[in-house]
PDB file of N, CA and C in Angstrom:
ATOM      1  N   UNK A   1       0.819  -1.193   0.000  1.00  0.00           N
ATOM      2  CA  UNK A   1       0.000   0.000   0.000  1.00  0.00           C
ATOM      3  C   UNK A   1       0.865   1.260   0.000  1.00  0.00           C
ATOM      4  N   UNK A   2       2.052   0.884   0.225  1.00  0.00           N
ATOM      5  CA  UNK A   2       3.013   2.054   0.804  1.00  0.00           C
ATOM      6  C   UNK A   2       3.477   2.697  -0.414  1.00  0.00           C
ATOM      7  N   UNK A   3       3.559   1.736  -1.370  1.00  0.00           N
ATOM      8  CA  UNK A   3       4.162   2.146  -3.106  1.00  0.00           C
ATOM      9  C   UNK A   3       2.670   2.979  -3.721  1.00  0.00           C
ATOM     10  N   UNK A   4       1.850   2.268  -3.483  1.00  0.00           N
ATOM     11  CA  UNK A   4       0.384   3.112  -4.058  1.00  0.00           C
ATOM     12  C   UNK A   4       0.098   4.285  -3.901  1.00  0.00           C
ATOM     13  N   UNK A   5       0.675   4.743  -2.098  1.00  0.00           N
ATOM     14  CA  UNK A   5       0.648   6.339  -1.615  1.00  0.00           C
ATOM     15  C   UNK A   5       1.629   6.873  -2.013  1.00  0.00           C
ATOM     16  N   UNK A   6       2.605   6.963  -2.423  1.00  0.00           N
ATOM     17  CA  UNK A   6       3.993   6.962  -3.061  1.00  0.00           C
ATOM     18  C   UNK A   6       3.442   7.042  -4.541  1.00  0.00           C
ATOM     19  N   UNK A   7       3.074   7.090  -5.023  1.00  0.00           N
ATOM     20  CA  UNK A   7       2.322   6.917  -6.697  1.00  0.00           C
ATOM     21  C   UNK A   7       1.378   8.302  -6.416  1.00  0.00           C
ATOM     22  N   UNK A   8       0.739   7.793  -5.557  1.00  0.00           N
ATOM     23  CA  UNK A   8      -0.352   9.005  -5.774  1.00  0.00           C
ATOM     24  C   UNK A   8      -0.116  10.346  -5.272  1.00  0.00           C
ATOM     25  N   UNK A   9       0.853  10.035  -4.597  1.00  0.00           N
ATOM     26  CA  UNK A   9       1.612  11.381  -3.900  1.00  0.00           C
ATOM     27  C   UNK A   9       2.275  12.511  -4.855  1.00  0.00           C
ATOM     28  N   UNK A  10       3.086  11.542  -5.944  1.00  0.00           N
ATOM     29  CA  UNK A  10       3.703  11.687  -6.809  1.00  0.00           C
ATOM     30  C   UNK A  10       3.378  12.549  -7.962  1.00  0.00           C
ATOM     31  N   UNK A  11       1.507  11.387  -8.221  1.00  0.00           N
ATOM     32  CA  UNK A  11       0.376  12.238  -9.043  1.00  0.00           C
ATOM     33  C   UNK A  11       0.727  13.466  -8.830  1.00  0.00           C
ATOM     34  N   UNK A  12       0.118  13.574  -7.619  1.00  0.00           N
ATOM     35  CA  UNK A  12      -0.389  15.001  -7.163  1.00  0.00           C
ATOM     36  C   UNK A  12       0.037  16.101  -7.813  1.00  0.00           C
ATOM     37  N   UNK A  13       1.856  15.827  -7.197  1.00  0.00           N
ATOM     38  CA  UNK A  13       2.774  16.671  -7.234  1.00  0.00           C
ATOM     39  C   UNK A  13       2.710  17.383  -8.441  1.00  0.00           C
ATOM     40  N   UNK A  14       3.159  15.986  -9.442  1.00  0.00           N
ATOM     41  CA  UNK A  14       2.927  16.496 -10.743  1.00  0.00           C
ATOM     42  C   UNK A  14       1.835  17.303 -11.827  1.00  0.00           C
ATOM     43  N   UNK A  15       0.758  17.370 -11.058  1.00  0.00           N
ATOM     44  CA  UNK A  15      -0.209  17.507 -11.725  1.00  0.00           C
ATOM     45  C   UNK A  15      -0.169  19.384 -11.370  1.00  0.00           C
ATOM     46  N   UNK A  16      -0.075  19.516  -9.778  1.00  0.00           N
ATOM     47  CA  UNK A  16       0.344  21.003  -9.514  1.00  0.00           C
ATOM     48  C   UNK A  16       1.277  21.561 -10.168  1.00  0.00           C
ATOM     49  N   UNK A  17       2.077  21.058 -10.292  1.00  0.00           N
ATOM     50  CA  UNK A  17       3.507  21.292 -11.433  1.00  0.00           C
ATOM     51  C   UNK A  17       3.154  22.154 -12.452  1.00  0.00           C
ATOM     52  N   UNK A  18       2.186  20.890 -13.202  1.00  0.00           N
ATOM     53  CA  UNK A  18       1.880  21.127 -14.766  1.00  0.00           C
ATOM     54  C   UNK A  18       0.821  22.653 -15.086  1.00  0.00           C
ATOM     55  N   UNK A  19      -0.191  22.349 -13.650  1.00  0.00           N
ATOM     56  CA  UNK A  19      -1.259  23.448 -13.805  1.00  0.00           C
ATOM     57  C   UNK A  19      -0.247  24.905 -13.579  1.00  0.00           C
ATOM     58  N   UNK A  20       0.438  25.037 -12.438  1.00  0.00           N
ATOM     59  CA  UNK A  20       1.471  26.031 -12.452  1.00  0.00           C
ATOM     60  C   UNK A  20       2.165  26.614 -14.233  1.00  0.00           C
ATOM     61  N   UNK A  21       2.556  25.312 -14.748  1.00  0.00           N
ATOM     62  CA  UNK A  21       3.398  25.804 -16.060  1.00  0.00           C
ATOM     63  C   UNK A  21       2.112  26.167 -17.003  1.00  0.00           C
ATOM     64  N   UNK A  22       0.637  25.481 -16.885  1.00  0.00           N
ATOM     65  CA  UNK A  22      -0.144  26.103 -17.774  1.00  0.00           C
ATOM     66  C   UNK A  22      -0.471  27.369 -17.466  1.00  0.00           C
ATOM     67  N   UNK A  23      -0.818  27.782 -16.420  1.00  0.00           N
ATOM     68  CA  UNK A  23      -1.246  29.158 -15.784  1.00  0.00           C
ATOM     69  C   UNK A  23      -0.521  30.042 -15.780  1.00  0.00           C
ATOM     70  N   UNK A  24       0.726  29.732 -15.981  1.00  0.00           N
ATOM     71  CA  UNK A  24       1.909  30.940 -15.905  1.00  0.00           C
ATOM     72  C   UNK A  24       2.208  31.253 -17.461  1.00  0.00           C
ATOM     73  N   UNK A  25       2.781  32.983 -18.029  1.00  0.00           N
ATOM     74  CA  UNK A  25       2.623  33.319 -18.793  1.00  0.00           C
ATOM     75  C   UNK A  25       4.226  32.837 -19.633  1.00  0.00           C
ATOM     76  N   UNK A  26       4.641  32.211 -20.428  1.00  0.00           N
ATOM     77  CA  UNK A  26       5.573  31.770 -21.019  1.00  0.00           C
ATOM     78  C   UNK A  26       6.300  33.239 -21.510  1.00  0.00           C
ATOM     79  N   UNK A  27       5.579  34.106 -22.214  1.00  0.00           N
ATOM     80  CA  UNK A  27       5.903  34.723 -23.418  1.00  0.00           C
ATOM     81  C   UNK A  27       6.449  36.519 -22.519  1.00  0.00           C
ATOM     82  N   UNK A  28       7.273  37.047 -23.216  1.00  0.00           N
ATOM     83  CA  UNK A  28       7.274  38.337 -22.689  1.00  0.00           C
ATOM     84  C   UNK A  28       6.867  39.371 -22.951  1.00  0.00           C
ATOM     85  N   UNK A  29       6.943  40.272 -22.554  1.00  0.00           N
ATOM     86  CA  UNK A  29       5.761  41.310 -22.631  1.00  0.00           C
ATOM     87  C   UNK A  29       5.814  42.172 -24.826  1.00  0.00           C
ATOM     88  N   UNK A  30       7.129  42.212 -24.811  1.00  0.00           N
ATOM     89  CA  UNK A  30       7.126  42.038 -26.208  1.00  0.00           C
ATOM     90  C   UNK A  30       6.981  41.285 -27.047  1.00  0.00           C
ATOM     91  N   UNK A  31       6.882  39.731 -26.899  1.00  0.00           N
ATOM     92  CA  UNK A  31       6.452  38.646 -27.641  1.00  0.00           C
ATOM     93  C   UNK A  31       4.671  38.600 -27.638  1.00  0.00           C
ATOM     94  N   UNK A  32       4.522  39.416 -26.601  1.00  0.00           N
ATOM     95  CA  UNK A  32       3.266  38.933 -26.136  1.00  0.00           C
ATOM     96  C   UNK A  32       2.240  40.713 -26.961  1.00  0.00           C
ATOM     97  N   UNK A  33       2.568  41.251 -26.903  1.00  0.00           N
ATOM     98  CA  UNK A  33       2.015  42.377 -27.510  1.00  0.00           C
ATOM     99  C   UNK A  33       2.390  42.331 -29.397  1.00  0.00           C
ATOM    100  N   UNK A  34       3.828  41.616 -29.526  1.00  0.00           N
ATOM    101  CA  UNK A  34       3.713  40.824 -31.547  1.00  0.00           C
ATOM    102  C   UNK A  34       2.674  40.368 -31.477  1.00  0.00           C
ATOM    103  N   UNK A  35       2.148  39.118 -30.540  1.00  0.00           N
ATOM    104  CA  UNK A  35       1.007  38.133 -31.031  1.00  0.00           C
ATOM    105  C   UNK A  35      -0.255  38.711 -30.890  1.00  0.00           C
ATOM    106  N   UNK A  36      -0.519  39.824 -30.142  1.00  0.00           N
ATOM    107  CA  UNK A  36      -1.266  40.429 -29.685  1.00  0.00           C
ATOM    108  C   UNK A  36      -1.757  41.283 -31.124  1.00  0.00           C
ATOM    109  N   UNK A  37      -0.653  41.883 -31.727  1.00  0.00           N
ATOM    110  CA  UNK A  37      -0.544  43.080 -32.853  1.00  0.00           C
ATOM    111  C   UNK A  37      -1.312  42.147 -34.227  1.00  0.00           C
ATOM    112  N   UNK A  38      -0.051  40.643 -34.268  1.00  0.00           N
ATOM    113  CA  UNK A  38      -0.577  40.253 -35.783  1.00  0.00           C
ATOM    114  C   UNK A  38      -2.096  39.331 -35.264  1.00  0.00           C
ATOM    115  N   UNK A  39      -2.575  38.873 -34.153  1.00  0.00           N
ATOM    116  CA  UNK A  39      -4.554  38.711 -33.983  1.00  0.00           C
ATOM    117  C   UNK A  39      -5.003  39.506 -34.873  1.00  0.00           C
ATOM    118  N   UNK A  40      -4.679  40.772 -34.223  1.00  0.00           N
ATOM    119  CA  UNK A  40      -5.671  42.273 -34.280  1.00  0.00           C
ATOM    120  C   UNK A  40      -5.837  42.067 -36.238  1.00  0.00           C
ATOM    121  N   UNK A  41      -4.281  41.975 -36.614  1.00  0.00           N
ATOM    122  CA  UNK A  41      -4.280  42.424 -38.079  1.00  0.00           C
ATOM    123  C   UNK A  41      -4.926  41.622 -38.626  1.00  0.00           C
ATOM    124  N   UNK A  42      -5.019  39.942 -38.462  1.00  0.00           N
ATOM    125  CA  UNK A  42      -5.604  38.987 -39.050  1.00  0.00           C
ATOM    126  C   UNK A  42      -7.429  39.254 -39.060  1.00  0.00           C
ATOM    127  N   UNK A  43      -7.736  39.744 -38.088  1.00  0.00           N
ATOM    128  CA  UNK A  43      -9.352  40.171 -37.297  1.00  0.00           C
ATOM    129  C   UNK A  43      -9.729  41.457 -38.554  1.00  0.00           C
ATOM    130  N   UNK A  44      -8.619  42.240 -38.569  1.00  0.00           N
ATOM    131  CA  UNK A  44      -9.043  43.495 -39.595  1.00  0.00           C
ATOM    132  C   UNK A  44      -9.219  43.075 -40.928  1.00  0.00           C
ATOM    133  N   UNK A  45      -8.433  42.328 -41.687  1.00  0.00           N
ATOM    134  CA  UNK A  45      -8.263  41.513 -42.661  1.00  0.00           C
ATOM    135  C   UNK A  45      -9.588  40.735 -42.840  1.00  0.00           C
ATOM    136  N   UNK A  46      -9.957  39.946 -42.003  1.00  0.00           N
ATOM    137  CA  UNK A  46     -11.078  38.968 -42.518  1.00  0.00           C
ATOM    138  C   UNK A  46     -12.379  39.564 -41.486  1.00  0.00           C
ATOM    139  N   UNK A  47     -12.477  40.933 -41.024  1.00  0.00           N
ATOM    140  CA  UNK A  47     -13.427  42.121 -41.409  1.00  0.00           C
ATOM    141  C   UNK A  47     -13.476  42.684 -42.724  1.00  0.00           C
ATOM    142  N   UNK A  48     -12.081  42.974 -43.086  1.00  0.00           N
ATOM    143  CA  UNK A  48     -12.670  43.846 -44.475  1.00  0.00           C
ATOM    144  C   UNK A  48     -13.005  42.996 -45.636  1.00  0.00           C
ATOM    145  N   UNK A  49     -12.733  41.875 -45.412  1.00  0.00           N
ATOM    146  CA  UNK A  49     -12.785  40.771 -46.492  1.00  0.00           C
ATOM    147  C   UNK A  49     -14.397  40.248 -46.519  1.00  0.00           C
ATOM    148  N   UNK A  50     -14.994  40.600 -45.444  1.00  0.00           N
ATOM    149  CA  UNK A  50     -16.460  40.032 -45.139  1.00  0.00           C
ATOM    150  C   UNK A  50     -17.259  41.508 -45.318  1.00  0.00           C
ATOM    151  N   UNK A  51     -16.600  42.564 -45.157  1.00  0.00           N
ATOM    152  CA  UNK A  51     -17.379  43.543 -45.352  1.00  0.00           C
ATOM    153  C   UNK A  51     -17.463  44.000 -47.106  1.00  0.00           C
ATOM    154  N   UNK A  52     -16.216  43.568 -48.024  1.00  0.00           N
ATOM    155  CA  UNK A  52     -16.365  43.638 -49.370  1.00  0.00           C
ATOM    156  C   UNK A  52     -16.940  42.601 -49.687  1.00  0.00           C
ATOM    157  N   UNK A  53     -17.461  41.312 -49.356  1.00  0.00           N
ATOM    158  CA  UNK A  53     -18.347  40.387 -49.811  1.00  0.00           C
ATOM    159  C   UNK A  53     -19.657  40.778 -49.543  1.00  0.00           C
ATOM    160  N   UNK A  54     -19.809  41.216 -48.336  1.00  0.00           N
ATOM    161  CA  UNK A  54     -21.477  42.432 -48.064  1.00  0.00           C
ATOM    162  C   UNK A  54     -21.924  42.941 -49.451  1.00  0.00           C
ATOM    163  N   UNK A  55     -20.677  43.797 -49.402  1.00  0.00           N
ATOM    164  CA  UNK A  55     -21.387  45.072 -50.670  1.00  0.00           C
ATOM    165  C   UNK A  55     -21.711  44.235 -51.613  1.00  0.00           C
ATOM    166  N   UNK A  56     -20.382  43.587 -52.415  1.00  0.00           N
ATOM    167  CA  UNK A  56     -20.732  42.592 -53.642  1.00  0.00           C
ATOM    168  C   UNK A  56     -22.089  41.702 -53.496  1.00  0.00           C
ATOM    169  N   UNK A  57     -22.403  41.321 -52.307  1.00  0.00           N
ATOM    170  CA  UNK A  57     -24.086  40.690 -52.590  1.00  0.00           C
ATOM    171  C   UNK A  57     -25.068  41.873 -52.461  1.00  0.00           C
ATOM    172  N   UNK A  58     -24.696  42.930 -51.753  1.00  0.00           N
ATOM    173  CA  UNK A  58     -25.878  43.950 -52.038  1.00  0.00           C
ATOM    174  C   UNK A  58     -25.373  44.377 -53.418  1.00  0.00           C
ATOM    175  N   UNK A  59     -24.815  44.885 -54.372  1.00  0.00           N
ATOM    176  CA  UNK A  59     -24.634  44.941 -55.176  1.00  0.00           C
ATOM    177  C   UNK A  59     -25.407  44.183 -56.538  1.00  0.00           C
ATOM    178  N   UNK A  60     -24.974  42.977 -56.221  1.00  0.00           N
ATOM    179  CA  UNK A  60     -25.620  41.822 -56.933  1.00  0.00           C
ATOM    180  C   UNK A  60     -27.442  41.543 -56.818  1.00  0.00           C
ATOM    181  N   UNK A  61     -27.485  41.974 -55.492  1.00  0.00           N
ATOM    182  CA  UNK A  61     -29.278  42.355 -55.285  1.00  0.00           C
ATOM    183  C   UNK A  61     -29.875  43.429 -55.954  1.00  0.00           C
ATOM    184  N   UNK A  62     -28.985  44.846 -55.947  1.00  0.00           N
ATOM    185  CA  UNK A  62     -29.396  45.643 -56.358  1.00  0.00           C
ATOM    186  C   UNK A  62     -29.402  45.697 -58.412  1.00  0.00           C
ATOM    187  N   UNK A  63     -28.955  45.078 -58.623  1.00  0.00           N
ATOM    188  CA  UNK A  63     -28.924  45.195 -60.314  1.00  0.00           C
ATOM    189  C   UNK A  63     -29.983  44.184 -60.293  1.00  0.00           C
ATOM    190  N   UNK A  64     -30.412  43.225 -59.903  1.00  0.00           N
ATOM    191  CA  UNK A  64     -31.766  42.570 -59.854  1.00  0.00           C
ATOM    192  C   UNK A  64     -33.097  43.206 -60.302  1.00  0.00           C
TER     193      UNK A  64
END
C-alpha cells in the first residue's frame, strides 16, 4: 500500500507542477504584444474581407 501512496503522492505533485506551467505566462511582454498586434491584423483583414463580400451581394441584389 506504501508504493500506491507513493504513486499518488507523486500524481499530485505532478499535476500542480503542470497546472502552475499552464497558468503561468511563457511569453514576454514584447512577444506577447507581436502576437497580440498580428490577432488584431488577421481580425481586420477577414473584417474587411467580409465587409467587401457584403457590398458585392448587395450589389448583386441591387442590379436585380
Amino acid at each position: 500500500m506504501a508504493r500506491g501512496n507513493q504513486r499518488e503522492k507523486a500524481r499530485e505533485a505532478n499535476q500542480k507542477k503542470m497546472a502552475a506551467q499552464k497558468s503561468g505566462n511563457s511569453k514576454s511582454g514584447t512577444e506577447l504584444q507581436r502576437d497580440k498586434e498580428l490577432a488584431a491584423e488577421k481580425m481586420r483583414e477577414k473584417q474587411r474581407l467580409a465587409d467587401e463580400r457584403k457590398k458585392a451581394e448587395e450589389a448583386a441584389k441591387a442590379k436585380k
